[in-house]
Protein backbone atom coordinates (compact mmCIF):
# COMPACT_ATOMS: atom_id res chain seq x y z
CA UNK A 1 152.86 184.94 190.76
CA UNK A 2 152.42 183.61 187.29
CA UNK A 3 149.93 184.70 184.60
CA UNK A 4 148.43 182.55 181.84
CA UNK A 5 145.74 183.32 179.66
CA UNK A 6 144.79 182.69 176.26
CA UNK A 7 143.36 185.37 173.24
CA UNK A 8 141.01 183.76 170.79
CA UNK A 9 140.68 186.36 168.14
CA UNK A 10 138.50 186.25 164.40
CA UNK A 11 139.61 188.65 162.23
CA UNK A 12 137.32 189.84 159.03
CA UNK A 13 136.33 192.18 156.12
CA UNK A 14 133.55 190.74 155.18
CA UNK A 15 131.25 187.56 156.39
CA UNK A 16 132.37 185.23 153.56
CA UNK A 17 134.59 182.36 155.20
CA UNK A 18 137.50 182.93 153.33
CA UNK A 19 137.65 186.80 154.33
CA UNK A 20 138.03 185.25 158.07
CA UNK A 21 141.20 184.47 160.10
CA UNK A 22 140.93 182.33 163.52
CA UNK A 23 143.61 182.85 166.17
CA UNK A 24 144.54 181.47 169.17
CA UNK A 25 147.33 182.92 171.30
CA UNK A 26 148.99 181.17 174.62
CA UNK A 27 150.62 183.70 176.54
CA UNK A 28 152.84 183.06 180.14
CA UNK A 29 153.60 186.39 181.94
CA UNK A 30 152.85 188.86 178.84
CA UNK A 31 154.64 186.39 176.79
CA UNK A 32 153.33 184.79 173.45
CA UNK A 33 154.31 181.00 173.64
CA UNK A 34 152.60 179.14 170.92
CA UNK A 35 149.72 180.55 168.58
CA UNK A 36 147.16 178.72 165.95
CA UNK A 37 146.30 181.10 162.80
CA UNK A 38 143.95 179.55 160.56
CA UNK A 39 145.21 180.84 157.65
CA UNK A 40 148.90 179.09 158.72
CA UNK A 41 147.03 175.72 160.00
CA UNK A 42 148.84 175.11 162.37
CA UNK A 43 150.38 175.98 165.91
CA UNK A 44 153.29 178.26 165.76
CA UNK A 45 155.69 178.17 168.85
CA UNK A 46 157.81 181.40 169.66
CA UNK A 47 159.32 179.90 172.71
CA UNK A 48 161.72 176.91 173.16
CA UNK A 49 158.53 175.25 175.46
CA UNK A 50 156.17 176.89 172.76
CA UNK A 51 158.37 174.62 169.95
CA UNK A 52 158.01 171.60 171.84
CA UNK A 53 154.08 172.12 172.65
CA UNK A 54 153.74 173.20 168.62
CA UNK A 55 155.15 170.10 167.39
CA UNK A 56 153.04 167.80 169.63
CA UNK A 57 149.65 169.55 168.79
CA UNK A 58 150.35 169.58 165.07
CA UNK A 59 150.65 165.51 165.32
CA UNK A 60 147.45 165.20 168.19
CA UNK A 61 143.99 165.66 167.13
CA UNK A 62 143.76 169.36 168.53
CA UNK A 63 145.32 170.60 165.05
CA UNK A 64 142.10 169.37 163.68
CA UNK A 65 139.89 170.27 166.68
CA UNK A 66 141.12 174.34 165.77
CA UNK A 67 140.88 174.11 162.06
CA UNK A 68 137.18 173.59 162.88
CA UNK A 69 136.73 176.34 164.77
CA UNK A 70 137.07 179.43 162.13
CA UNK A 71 133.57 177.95 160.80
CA UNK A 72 132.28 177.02 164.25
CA UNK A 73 133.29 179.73 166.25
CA UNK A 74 134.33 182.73 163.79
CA UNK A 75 131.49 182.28 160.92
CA UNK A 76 128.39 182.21 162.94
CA UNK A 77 129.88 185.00 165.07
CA UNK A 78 130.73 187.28 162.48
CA UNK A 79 127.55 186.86 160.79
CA UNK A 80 126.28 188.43 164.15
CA UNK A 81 128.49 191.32 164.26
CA UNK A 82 128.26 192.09 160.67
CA UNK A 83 124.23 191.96 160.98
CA UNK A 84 124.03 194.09 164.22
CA UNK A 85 126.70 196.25 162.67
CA UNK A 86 124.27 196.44 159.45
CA UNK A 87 121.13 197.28 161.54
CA UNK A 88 122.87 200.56 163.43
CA UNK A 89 124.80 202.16 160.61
């Protein structure tokens, strides 16, 4: 069989959104095949498919959709984790 999966990952120090990195990893059978870092901007491929899918997403609107998403997703996440984190220490 074959194994896809994707890692959507927010990386901090601190809850100020410049201190946070988005990233979202395509893997294939353990693989990496094409990754979005927000502090790159764009899709990455490592693959000769994940070139190919890189180059289309950076011209489609999903370059733009993921850009979005270290405020979206990361900052009111983090804000969580850094308050919960707060409250137990």
């Amino acid at each position: 069989g074959f194994l896809h999966y994707v890692v959507t990952d927010c990386e901090f120090n601190s809850s100020k959104l410049n201190d946070i990195e988005y990233t979202e990893s395509y893997y294939y059978n353990k693989l990496e095949i094409i990754r979005f870092s927000s502090s790159v901007g764009k899709f990455v491929g490592y693959t000769e498919v994940g070139i190919k899918d890189a180059e289309r997403l950076n011209n489609g609107p999903e370059v733009i959709a993921r850009r979005a998403q270290k405020e979206s997703y990361c900052l009111s996440n983090v804000g969580i984790d850094v308050e919960s984190a707060l409250t137990k220490s």
